[in-house]
PDB file of N, CA and C in Angstrom:
ATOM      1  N   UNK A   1     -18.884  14.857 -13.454  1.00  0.00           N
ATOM      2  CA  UNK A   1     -18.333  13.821 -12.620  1.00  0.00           C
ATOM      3  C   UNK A   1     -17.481  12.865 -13.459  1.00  0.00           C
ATOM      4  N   UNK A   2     -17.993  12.412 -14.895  1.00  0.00           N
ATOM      5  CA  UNK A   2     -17.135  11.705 -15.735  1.00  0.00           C
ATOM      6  C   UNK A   2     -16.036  12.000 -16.213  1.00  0.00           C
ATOM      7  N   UNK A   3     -15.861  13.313 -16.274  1.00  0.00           N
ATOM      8  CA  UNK A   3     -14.250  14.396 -16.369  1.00  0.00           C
ATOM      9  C   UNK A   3     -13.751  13.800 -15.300  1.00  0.00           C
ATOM     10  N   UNK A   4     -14.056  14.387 -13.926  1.00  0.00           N
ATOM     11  CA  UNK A   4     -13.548  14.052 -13.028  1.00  0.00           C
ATOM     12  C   UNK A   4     -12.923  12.749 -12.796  1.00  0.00           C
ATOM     13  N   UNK A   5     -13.644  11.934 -12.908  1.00  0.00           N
ATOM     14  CA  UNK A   5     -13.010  10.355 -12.920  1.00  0.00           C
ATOM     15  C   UNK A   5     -12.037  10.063 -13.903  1.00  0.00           C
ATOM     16  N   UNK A   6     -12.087  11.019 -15.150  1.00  0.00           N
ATOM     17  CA  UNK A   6     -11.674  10.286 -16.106  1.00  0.00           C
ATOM     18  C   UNK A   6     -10.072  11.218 -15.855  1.00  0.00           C
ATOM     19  N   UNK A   7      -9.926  12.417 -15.151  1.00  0.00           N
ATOM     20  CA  UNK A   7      -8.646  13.294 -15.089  1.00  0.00           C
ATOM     21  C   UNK A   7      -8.270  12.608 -13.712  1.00  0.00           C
ATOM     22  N   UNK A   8      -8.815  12.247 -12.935  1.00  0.00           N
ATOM     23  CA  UNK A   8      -8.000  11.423 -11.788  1.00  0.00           C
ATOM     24  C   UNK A   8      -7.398  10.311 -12.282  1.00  0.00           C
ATOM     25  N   UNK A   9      -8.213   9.179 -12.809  1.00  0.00           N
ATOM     26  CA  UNK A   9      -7.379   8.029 -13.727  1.00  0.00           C
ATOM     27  C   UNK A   9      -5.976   8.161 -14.200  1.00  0.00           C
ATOM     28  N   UNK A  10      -5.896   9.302 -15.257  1.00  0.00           N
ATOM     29  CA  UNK A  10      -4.889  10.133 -16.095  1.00  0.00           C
ATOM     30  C   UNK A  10      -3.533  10.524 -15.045  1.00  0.00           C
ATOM     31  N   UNK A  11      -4.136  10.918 -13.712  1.00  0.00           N
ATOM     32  CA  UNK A  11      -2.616  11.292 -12.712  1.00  0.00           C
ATOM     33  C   UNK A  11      -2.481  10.163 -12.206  1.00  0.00           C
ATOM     34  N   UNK A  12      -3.140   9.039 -11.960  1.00  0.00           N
ATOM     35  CA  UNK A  12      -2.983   8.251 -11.443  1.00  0.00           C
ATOM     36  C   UNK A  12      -1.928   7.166 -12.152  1.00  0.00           C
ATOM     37  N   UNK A  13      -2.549   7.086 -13.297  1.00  0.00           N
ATOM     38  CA  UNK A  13      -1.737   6.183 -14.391  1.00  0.00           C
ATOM     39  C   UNK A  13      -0.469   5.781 -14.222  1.00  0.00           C
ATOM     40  N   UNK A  14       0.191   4.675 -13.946  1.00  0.00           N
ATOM     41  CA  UNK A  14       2.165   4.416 -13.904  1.00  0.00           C
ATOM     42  C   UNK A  14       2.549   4.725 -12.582  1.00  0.00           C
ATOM     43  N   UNK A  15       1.508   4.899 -11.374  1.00  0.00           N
ATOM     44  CA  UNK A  15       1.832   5.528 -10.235  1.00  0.00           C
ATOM     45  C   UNK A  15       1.527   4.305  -9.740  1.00  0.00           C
ATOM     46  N   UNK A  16       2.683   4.321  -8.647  1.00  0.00           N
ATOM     47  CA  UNK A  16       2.627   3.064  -7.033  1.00  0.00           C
ATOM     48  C   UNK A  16       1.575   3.889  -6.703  1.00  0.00           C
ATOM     49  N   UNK A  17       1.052   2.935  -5.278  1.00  0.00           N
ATOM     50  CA  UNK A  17       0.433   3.175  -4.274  1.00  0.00           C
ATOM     51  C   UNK A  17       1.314   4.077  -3.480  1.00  0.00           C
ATOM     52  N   UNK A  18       2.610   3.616  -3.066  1.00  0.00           N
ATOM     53  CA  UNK A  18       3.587   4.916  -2.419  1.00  0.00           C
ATOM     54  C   UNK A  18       3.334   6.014  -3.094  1.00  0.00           C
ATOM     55  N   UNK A  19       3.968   6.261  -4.341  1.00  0.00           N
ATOM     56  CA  UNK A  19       3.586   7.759  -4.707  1.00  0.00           C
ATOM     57  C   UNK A  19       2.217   8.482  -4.446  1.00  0.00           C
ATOM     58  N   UNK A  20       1.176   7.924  -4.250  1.00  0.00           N
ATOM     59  CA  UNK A  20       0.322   8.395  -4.276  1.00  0.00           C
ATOM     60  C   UNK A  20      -0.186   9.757  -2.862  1.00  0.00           C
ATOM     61  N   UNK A  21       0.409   8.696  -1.909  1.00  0.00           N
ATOM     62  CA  UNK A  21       0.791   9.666  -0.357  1.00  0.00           C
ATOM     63  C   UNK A  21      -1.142  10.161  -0.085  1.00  0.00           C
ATOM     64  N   UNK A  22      -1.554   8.947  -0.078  1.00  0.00           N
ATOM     65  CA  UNK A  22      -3.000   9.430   0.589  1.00  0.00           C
ATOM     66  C   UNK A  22      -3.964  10.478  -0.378  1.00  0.00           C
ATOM     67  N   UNK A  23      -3.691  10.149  -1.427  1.00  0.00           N
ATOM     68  CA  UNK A  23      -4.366  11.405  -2.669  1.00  0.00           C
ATOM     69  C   UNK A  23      -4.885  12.489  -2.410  1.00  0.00           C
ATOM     70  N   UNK A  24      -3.687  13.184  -1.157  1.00  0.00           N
ATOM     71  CA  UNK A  24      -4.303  14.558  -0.950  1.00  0.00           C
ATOM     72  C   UNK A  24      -4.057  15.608  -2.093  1.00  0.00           C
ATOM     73  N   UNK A  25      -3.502  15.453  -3.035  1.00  0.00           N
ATOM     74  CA  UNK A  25      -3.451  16.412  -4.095  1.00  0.00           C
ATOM     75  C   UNK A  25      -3.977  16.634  -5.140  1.00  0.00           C
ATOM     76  N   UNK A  26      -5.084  15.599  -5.109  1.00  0.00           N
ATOM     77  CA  UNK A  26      -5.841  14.997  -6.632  1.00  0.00           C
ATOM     78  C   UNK A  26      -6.825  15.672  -6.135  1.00  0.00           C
ATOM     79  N   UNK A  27      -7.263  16.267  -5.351  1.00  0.00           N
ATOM     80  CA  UNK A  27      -9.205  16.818  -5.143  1.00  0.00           C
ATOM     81  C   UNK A  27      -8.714  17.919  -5.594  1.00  0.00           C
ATOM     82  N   UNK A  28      -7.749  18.397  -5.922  1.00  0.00           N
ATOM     83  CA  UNK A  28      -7.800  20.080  -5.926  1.00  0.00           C
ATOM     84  C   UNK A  28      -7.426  20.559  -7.321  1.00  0.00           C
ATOM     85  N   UNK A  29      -8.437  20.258  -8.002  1.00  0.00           N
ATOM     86  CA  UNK A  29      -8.059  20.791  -9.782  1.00  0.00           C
ATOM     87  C   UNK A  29      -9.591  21.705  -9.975  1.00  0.00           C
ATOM     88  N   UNK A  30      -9.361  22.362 -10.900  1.00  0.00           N
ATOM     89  CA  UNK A  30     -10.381  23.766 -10.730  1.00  0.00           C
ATOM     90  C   UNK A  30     -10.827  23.361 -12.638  1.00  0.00           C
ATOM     91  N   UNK A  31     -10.221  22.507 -13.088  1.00  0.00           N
ATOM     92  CA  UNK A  31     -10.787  21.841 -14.137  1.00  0.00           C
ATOM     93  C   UNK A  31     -11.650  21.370 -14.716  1.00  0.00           C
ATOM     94  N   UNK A  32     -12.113  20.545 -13.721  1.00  0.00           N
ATOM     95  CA  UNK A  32     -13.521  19.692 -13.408  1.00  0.00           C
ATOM     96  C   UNK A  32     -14.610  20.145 -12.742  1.00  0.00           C
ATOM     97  N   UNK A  33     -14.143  21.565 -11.699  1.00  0.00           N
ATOM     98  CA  UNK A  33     -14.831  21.908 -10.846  1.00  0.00           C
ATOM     99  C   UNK A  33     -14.683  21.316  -9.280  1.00  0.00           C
ATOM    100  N   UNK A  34     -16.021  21.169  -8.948  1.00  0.00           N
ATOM    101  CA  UNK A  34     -15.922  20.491  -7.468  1.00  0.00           C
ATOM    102  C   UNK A  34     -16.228  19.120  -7.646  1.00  0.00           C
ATOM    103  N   UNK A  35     -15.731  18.152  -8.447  1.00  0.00           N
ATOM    104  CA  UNK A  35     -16.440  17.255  -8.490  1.00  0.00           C
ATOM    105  C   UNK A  35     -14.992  16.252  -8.764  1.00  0.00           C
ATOM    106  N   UNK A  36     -13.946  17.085  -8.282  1.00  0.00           N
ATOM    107  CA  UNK A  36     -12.963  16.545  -8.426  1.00  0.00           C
ATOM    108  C   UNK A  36     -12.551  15.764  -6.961  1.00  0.00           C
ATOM    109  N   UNK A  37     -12.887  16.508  -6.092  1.00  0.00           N
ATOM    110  CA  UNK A  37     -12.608  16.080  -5.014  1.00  0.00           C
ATOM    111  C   UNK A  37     -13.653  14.915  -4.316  1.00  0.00           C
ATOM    112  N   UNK A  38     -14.627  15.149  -5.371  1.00  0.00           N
ATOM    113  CA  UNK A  38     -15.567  14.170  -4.933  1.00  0.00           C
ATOM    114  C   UNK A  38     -15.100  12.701  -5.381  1.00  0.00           C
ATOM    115  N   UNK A  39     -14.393  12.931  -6.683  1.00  0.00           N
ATOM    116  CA  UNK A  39     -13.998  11.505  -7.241  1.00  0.00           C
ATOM    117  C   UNK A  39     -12.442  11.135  -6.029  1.00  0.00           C
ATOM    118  N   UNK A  40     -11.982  11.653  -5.809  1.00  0.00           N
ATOM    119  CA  UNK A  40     -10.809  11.581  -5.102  1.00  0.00           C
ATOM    120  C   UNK A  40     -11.203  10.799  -3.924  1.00  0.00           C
ATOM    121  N   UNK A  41     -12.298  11.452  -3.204  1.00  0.00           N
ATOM    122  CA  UNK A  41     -12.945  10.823  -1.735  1.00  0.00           C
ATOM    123  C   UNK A  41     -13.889   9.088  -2.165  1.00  0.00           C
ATOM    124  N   UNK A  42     -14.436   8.736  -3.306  1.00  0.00           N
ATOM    125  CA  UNK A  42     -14.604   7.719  -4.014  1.00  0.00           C
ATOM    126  C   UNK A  42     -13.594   6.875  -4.053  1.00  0.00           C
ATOM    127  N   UNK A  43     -12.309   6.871  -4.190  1.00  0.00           N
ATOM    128  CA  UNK A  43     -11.081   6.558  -4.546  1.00  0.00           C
ATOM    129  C   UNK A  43     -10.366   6.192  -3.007  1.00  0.00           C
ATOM    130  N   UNK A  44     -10.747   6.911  -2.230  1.00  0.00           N
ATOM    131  CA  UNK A  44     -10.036   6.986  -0.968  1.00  0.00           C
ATOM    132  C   UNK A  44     -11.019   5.961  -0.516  1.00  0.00           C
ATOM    133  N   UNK A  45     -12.411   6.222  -0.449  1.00  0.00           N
ATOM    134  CA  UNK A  45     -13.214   5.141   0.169  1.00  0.00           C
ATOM    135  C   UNK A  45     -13.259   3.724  -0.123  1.00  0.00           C
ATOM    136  N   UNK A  46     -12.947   3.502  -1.794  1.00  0.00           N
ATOM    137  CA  UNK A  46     -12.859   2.008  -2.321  1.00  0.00           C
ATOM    138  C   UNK A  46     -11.162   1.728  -2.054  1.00  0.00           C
ATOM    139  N   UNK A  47     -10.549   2.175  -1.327  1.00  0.00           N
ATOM    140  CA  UNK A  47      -9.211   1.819  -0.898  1.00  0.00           C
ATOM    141  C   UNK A  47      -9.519   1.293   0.468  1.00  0.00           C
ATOM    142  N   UNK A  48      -9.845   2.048   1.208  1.00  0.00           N
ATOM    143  CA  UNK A  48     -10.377   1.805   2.634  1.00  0.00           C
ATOM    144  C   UNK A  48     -10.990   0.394   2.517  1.00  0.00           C
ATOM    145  N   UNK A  49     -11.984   0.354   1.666  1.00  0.00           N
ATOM    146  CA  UNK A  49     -12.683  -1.073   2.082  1.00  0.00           C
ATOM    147  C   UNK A  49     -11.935  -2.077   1.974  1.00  0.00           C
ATOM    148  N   UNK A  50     -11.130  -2.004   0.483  1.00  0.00           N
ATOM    149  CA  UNK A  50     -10.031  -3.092   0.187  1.00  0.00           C
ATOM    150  C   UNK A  50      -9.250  -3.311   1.189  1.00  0.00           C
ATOM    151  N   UNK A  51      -8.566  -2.292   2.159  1.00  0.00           N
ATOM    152  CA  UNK A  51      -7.669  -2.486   3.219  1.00  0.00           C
ATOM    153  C   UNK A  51      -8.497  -3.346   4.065  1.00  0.00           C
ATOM    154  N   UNK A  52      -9.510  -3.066   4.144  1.00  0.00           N
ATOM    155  CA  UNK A  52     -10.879  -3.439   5.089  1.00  0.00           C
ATOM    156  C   UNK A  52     -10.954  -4.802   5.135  1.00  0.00           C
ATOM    157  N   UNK A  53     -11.317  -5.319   4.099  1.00  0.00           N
ATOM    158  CA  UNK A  53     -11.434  -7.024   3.293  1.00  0.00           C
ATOM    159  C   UNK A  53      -9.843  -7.478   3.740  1.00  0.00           C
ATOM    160  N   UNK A  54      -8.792  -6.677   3.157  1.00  0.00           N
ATOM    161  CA  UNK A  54      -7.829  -7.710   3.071  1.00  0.00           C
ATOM    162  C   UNK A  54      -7.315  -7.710   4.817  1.00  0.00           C
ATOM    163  N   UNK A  55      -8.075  -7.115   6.137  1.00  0.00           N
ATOM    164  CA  UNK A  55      -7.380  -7.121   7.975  1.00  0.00           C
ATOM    165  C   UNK A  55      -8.164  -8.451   7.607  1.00  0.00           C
ATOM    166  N   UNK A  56      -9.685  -8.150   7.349  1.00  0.00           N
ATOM    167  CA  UNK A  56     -10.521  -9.300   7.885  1.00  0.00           C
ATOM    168  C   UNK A  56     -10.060 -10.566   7.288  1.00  0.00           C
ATOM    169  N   UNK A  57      -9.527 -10.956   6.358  1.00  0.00           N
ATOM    170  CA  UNK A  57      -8.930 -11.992   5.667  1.00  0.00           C
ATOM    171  C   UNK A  57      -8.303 -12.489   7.133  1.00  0.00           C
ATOM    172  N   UNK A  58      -7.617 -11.973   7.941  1.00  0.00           N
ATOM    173  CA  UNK A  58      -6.084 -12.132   8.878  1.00  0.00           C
ATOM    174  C   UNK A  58      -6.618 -11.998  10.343  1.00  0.00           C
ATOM    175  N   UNK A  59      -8.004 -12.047  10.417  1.00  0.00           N
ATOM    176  CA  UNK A  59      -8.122 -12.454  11.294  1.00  0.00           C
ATOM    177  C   UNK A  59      -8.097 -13.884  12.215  1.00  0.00           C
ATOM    178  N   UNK A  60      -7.523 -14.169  13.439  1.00  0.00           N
ATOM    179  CA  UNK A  60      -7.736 -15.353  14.093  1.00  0.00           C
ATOM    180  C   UNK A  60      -6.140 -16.191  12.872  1.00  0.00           C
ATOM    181  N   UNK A  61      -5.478 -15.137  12.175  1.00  0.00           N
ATOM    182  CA  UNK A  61      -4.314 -15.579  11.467  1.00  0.00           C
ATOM    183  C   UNK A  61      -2.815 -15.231  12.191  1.00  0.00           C
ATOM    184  N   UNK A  62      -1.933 -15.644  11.926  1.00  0.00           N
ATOM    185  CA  UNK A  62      -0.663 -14.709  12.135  1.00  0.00           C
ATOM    186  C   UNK A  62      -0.858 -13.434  12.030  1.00  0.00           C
ATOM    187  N   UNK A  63       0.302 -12.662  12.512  1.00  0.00           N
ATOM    188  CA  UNK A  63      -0.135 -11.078  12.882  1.00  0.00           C
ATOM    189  C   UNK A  63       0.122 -11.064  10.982  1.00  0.00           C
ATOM    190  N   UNK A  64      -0.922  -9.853  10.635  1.00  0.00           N
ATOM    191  CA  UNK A  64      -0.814  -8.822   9.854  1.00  0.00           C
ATOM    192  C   UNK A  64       0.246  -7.666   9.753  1.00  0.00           C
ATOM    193  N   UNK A  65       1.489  -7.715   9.115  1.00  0.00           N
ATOM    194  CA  UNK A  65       2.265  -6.666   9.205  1.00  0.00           C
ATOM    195  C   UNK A  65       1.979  -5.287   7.935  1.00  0.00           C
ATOM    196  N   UNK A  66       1.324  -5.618   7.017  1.00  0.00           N
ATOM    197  CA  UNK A  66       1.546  -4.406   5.944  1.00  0.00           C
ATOM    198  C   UNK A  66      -0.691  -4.988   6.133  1.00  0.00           C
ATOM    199  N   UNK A  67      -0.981  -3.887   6.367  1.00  0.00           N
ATOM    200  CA  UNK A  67      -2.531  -3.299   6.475  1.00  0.00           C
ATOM    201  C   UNK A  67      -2.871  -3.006   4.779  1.00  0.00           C
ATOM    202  N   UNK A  68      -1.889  -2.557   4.002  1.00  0.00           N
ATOM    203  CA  UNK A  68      -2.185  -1.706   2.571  1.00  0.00           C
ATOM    204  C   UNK A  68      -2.752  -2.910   2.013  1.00  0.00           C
ATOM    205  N   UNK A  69      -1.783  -3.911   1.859  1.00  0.00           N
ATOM    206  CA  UNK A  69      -1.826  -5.185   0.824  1.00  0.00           C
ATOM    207  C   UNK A  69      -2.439  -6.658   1.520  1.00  0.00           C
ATOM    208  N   UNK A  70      -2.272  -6.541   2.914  1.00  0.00           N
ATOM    209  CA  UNK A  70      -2.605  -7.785   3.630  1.00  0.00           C
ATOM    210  C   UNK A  70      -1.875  -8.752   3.553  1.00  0.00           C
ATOM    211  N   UNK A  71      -0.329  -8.715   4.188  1.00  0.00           N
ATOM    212  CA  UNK A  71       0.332  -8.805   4.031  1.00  0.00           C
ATOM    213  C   UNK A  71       0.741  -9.374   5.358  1.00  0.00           C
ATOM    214  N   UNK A  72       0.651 -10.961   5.513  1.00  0.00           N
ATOM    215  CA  UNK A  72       0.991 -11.226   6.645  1.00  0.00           C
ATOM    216  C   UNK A  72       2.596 -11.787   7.169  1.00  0.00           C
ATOM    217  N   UNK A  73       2.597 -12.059   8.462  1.00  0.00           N
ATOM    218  CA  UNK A  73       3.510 -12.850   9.079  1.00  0.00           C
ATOM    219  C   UNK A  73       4.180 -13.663   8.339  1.00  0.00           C
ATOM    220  N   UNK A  74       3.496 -14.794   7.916  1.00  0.00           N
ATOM    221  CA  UNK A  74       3.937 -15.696   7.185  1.00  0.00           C
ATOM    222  C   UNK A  74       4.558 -15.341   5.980  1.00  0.00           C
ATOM    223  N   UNK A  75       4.068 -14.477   4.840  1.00  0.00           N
ATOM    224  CA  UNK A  75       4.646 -14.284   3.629  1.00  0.00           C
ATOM    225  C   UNK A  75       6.106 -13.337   4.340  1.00  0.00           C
ATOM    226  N   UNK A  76       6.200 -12.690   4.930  1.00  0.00           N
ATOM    227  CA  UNK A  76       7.404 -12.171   5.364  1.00  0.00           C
ATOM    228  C   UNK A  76       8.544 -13.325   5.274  1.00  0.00           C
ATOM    229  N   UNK A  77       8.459 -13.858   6.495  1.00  0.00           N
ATOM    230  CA  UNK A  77       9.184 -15.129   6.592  1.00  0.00           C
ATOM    231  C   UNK A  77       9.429 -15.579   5.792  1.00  0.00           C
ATOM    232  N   UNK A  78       8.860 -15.903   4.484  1.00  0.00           N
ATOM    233  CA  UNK A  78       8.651 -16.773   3.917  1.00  0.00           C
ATOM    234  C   UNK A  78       9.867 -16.044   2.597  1.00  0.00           C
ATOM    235  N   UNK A  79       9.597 -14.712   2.361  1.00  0.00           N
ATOM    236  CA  UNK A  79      10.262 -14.147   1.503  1.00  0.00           C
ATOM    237  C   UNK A  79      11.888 -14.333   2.312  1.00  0.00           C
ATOM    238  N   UNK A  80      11.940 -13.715   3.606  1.00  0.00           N
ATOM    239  CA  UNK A  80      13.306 -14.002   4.193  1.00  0.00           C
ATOM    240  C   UNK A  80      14.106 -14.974   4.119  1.00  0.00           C
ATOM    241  N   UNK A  81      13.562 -15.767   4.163  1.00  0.00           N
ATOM    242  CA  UNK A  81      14.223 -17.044   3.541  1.00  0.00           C
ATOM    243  C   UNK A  81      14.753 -17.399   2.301  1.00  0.00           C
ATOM    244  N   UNK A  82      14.622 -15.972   1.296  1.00  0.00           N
ATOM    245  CA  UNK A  82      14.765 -16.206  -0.237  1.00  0.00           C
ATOM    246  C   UNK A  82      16.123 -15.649  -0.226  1.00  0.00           C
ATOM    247  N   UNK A  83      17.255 -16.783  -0.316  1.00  0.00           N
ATOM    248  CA  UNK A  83      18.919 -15.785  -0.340  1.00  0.00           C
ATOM    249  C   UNK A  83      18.883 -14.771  -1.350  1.00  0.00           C
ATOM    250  N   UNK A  84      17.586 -14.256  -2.066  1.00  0.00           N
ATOM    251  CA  UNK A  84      18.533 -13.211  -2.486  1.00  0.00           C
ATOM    252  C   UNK A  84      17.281 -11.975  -2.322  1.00  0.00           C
ATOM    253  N   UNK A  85      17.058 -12.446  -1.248  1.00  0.00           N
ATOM    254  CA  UNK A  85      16.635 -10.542   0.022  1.00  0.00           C
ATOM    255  C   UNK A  85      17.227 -10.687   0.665  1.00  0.00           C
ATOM    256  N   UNK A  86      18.012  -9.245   0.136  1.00  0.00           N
ATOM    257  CA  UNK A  86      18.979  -8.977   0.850  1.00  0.00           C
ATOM    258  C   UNK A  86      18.980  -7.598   1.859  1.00  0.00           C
ATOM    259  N   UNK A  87      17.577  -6.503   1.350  1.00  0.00           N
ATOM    260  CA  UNK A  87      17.910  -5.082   2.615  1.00  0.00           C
ATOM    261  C   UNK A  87      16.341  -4.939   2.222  1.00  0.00           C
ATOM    262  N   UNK A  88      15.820  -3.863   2.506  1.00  0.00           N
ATOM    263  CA  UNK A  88      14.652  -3.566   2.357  1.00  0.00           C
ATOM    264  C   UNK A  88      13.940  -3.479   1.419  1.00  0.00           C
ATOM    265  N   UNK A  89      14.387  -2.400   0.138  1.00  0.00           N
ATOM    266  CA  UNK A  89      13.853  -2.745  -1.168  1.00  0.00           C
ATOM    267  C   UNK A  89      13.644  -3.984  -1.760  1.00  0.00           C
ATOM    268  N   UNK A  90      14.642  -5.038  -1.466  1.00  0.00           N
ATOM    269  CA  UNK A  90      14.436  -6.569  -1.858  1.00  0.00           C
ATOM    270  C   UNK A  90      13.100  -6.756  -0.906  1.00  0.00           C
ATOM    271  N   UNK A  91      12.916  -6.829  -0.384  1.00  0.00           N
ATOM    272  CA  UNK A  91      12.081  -7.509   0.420  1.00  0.00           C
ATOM    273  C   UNK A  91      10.663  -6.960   0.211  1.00  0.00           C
ATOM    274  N   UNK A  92      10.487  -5.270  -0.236  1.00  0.00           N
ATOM    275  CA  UNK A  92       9.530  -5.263  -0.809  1.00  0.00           C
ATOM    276  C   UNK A  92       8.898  -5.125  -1.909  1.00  0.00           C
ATOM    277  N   UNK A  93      10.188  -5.716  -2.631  1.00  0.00           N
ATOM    278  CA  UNK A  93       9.945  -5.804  -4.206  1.00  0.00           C
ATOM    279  C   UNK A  93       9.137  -7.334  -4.114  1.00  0.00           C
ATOM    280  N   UNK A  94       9.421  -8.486  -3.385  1.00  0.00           N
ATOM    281  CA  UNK A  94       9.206  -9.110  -3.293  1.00  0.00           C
ATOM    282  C   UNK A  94       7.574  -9.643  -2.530  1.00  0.00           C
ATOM    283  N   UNK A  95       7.604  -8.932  -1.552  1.00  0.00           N
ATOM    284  CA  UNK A  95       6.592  -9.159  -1.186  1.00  0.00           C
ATOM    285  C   UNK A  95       5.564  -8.201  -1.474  1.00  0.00           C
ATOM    286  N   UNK A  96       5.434  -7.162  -1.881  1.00  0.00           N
ATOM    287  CA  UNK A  96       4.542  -5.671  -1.590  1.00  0.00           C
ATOM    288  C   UNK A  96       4.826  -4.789  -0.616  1.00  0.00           C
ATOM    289  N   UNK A  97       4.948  -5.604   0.745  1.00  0.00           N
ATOM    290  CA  UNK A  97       4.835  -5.065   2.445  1.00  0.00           C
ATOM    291  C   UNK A  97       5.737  -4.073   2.066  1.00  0.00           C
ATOM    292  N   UNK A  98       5.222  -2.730   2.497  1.00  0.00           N
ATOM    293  CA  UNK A  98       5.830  -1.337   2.554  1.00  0.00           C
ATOM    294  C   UNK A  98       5.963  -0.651   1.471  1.00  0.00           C
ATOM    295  N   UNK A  99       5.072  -0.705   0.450  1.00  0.00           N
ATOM    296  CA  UNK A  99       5.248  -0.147  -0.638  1.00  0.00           C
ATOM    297  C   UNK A  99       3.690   0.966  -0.095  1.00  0.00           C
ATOM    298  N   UNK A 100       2.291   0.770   0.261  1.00  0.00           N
ATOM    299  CA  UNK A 100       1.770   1.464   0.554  1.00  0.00           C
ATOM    300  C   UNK A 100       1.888   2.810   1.662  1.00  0.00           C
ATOM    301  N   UNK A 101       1.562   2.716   2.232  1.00  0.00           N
ATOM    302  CA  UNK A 101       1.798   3.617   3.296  1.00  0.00           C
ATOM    303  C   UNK A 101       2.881   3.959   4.091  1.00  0.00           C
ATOM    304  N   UNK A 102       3.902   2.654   4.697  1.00  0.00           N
ATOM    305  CA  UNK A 102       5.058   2.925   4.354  1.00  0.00           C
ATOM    306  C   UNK A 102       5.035   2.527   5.985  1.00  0.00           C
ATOM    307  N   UNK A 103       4.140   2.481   6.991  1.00  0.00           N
ATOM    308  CA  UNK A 103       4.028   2.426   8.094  1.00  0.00           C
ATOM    309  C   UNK A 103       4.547   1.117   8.900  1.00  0.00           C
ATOM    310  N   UNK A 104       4.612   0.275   8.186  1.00  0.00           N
ATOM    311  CA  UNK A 104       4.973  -0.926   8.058  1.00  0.00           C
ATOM    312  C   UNK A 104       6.962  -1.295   8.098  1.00  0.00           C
ATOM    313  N   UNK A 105       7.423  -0.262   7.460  1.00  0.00           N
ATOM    314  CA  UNK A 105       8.557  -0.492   7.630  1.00  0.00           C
ATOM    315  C   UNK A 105       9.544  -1.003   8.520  1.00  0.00           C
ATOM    316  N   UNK A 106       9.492   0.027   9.323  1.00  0.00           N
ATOM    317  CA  UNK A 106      10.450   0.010  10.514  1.00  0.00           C
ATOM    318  C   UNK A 106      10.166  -1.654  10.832  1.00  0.00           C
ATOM    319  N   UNK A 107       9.080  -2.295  11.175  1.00  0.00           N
ATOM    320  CA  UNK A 107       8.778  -3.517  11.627  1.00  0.00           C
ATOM    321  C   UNK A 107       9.450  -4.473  10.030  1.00  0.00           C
ATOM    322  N   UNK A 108       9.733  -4.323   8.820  1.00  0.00           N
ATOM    323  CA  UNK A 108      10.271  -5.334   7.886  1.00  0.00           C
ATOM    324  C   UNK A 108      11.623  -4.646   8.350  1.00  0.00           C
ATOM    325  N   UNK A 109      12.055  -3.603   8.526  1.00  0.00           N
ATOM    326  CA  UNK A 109      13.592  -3.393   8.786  1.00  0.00           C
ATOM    327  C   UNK A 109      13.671  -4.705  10.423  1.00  0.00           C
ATOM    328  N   UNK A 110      13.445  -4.320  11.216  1.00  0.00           N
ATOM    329  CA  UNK A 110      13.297  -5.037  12.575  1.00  0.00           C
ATOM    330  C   UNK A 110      13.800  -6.429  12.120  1.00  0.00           C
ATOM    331  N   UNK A 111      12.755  -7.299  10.973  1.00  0.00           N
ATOM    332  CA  UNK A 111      12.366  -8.842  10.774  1.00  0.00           C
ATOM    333  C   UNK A 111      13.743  -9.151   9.947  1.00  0.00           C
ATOM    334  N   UNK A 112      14.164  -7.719   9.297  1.00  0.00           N
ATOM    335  CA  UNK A 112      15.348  -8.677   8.413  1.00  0.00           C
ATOM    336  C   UNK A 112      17.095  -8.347   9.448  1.00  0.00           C
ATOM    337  N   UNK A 113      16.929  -7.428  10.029  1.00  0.00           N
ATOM    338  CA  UNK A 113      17.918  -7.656  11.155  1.00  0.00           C
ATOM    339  C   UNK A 113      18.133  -8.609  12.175  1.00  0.00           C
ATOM    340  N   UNK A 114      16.579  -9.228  12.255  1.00  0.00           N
ATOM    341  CA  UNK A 114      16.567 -10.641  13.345  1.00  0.00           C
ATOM    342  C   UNK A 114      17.000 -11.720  12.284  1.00  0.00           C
ATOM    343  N   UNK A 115      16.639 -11.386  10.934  1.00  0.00           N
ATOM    344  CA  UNK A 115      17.216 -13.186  10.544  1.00  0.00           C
ATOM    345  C   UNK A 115      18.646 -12.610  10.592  1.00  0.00           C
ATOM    346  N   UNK A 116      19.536 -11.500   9.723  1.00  0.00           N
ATOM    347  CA  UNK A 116      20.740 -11.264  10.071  1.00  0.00           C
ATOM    348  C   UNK A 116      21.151 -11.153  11.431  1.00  0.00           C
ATOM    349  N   UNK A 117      21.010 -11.375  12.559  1.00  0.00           N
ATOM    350  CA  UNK A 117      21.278 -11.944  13.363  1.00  0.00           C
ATOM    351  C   UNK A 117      21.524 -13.434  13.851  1.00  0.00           C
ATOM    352  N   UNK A 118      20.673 -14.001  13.139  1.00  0.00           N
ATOM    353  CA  UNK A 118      20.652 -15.571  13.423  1.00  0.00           C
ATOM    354  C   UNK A 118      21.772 -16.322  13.029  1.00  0.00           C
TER     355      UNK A 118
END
């Protein structure tokens, strides 16, 4: 199991959360055995909770737009207002929002076409 943890670490290393794409590719090394996928599902579960902690933070708050980082309403805005976000990558260099899962996007594309509108 300590292989295991210790060769998931190793792919993991210098990697976003984007690259990672839900760590369906990390359980499957024949290296470690089966105990690879076990560390992988460990990894997936202490992500989950963190996502978990950071909704409940936002509750009874402004809406929650990025679920990965907890990443609300307000910090959006708040970055939009910075003249120099300017398209999407600015905005989530800046804030995090959409660097995880990615699901989030379309809604920061949406927010920065309404202030370019204004």
């Amino acid at each position: 199991m300590i292989a295991a943890a210790v060769e998931l670490s190793e792919r993991l290393k210098g990697r976003g959360l984007r690259e990672l794409e839900g760590l369906e590719d990390f359980g499957q090394s024949d290296e470690v055995g089966g105990c690879a996928e076990t560390a992988a599902d460990a990894l997936r579960s202490a992500f989950a909770a963190y996502r978990s902690r950071q909704v409940a933070v936002f509750i009874g708050e402004r809406a929650l737009i990025c679920s990965c980082f907890g990443i609300g309403e307000d910090v959006i805005e708040a970055a939009l207002r910075d003249p120099e976000v300017h398209s999407l990558d600015d905005l989530m260099d800046t804030t995090r929002a959409g660097t995880g899962c990615g699901s989030c996007r379309l809604l920061l594309v949406e927010m920065l076409d309404a202030r370019e509108e204004r």
